[in-house]
Protein backbone atom coordinates (compact mmCIF):
# COMPACT_ATOMS: atom_id res chain seq x y z
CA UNK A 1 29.25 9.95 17.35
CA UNK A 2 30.48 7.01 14.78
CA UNK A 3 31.73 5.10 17.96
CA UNK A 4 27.99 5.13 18.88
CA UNK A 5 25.99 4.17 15.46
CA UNK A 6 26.35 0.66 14.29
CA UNK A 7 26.42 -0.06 10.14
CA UNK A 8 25.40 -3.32 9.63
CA UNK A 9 25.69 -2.64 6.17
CA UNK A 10 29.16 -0.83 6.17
CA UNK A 11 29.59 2.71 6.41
CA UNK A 12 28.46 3.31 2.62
CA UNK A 13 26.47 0.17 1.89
CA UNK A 14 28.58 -0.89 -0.57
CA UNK A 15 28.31 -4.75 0.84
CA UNK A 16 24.52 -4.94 0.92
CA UNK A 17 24.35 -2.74 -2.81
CA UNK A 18 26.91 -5.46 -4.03
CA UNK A 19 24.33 -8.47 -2.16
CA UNK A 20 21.27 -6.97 -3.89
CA UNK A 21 22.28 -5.68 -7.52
CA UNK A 22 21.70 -9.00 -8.91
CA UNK A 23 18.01 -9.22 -7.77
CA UNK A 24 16.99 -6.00 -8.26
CA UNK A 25 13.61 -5.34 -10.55
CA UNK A 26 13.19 -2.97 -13.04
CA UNK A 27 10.48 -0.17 -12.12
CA UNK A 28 9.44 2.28 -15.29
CA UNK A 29 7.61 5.43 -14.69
CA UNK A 30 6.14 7.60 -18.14
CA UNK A 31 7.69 10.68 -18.78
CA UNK A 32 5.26 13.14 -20.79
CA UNK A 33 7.83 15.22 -21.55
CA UNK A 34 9.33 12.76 -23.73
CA UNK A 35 6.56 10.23 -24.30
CA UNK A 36 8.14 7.17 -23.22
CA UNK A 37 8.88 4.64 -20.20
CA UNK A 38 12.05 5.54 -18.39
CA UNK A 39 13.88 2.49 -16.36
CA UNK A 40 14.29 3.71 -13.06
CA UNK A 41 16.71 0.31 -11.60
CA UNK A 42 19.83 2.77 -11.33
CA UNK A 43 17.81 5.07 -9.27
CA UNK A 44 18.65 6.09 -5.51
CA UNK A 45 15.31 6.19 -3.04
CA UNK A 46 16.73 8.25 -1.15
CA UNK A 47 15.24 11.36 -1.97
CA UNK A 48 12.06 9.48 -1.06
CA UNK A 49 12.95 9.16 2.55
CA UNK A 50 10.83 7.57 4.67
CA UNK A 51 8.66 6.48 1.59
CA UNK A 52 11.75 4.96 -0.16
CA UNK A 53 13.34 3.50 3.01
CA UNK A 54 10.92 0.61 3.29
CA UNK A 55 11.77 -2.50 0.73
CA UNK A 56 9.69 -5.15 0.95
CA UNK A 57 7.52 -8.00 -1.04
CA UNK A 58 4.35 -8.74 -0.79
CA UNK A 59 3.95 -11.51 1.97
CA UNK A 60 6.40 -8.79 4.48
CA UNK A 61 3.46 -5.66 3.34
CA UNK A 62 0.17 -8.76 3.80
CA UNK A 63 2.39 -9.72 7.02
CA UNK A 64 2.55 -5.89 8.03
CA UNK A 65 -1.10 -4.96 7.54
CA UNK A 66 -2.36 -7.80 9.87
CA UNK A 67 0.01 -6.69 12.51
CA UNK A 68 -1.13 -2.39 11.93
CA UNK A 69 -4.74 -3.45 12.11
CA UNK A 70 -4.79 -5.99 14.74
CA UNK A 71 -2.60 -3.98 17.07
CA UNK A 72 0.24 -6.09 17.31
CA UNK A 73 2.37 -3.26 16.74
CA UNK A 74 1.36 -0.95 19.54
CA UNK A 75 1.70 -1.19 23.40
CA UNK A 76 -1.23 -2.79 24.50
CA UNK A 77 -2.31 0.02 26.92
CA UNK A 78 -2.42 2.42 23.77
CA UNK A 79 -3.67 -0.08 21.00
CA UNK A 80 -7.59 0.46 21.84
CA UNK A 81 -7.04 4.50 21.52
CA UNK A 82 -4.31 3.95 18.90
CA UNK A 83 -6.62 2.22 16.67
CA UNK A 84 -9.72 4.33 17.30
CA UNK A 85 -7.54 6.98 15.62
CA UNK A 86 -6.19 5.10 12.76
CA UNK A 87 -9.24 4.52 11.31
CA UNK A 88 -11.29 7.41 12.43
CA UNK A 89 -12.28 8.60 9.31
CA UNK A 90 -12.68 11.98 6.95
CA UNK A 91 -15.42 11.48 3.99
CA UNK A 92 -12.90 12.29 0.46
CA UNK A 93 -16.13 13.78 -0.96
CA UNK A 94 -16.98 16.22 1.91
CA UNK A 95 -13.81 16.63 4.08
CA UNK A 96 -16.20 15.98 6.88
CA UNK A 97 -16.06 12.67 9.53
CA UNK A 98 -17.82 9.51 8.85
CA UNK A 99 -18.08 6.94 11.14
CA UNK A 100 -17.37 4.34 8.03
CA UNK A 101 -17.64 4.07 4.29
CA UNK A 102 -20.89 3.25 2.82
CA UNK A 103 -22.87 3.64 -0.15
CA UNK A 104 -23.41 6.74 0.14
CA UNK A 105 -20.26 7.72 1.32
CA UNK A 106 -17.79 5.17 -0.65
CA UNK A 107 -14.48 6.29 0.67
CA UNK A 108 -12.63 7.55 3.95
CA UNK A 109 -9.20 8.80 4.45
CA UNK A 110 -8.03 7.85 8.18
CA UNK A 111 -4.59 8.45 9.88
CA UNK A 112 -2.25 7.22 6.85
CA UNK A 113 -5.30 4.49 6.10
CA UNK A 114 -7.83 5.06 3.57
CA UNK A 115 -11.19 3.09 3.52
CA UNK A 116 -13.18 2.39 0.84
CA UNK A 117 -17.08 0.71 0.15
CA UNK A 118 -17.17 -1.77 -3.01
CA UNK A 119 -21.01 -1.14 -4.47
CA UNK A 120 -20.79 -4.41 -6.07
CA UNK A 121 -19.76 -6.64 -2.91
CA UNK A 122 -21.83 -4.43 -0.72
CA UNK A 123 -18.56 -4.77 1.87
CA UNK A 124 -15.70 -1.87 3.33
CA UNK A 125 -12.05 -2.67 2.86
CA UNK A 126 -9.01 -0.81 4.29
CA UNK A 127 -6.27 0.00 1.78
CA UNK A 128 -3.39 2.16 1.01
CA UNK A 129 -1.35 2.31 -2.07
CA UNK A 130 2.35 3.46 -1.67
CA UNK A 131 4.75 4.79 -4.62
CA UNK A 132 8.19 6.06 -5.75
CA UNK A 133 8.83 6.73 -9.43
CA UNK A 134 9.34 3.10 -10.98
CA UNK A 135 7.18 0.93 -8.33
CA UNK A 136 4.02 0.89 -6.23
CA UNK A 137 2.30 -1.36 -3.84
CA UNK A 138 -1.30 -1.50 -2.82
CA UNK A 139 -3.13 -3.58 -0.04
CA UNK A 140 -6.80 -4.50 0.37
CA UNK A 141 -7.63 -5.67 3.96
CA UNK A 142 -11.15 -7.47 4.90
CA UNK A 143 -12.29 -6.75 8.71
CA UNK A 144 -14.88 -9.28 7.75
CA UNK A 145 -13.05 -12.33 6.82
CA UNK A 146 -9.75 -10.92 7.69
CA UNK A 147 -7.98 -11.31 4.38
CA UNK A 148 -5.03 -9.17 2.96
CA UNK A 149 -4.40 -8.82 -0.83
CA UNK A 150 -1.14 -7.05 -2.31
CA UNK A 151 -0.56 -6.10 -5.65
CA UNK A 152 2.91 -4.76 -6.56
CA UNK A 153 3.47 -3.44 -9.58
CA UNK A 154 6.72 -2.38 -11.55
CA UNK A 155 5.38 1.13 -12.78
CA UNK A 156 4.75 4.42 -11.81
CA UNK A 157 1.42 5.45 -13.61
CA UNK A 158 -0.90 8.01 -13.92
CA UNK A 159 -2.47 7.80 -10.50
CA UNK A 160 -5.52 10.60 -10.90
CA UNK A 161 -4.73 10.55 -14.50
CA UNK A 162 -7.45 9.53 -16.37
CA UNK A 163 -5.76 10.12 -19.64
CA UNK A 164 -2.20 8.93 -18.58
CA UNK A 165 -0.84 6.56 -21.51
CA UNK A 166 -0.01 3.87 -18.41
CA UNK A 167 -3.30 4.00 -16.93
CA UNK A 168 -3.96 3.38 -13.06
CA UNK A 169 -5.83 0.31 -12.62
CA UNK A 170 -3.83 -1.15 -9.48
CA UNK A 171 -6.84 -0.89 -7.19
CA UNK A 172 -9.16 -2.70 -9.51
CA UNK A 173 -6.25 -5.49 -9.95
CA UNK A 174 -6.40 -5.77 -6.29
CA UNK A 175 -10.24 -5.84 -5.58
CA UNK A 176 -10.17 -8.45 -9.15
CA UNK A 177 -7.72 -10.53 -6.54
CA UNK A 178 -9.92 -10.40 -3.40
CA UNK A 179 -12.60 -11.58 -5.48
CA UNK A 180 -10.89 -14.31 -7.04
CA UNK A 181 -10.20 -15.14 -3.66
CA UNK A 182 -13.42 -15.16 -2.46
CA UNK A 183 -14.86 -17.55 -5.79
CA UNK A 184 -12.36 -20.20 -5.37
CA UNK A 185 -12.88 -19.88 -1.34
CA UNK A 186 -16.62 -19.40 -0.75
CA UNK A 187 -16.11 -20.28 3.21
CA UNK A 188 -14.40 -17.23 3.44
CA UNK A 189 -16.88 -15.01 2.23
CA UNK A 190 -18.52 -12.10 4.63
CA UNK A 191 -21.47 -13.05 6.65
CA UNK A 192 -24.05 -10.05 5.45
């Protein structure tokens, strides 16, 4: 079977870990056990899998987004159907479907998408936020305007934590972004 699988990286890795130590960021998650911010940069993803397999930065994640929600990543016989499922979406509040997010209904999970209605700009985004202990990574996408925000942060917090001692304000970093965005680029705003 080794005859047949090709390591680009060596058998062990040992020649990309050696490329990459140099670069690599510290990620801290909070242990409440102890009280205090543990360093996670000697940690292996591994036990992640598929959710630590992926390294990236932000323009390969705002890169990857456009490509998922335009369909550039599926065959174009399947993309129509493909998408339709994607973002056919489950109300978080009811469990029931919803054909989008609105007032009323402010967020929608789809398949491995989440949607999500912002009161304030009166507008749906697509997002998802991804994590291991030490790092996470959250993108906003506009179908209006067709922007992409990503926030990465170096920190595990208390995602549905209210009273976690890191907080979990990653999604209201990212929307802070978009709208930053949108002040310094008024062309680009949604047409209502």
């Amino acid at each position: 079977m080794r005859t047949h699988i090709n390591y680009p990286a060596g058998p062990d890795g040992a020649q990309v870990q050696k490329a990459i130590s140099d670069k690599k960021i510290h990620g801290y998650f909070y242990d409440k056990k102890n009280k205090k911010s543990v360093d996670t940069i000697t940690n292996n993803l591994t036990w992640a899998g598929a959710a630590g397999a992926l390294v990236a930065n932000t323009d390969n994640v705002a890169r990857w987004v456009q490509l998922l929600y335009h369909g550039s990543l599926i065959i174009p016989e399947y993309r129509e159907r493909a998408l339709a499922e994607l973002e056919s979406l489950v109300s978080t509040k009811t469990g029931k479907p919803i054909p989008a997010v609105t007032e009323k209904e402010p967020m929608g999970f789809g398949l491995g998408v989440a949607a999500i209605y912002n009161k304030q700009l009166k507008q749906a985004f697509w997002f998802y936020e991804g994590s291991t202990l030490g790092f996470r990574v959250t993108y906003v996408w506009s179908p209006c305007n067709d922007i992409t925000t990503v926030v990465a942060l170096n920190s595990k917090a208390g995602e549905g934590d209210p009273k976690s001692p890191m907080g979990d304000h990653i999604h209201e970093a990212n929307q802070k972004l978009y709208q930053a965005i949108m002040q310094h680029n008024p062309e680009l705003r949604c047409k209502k």
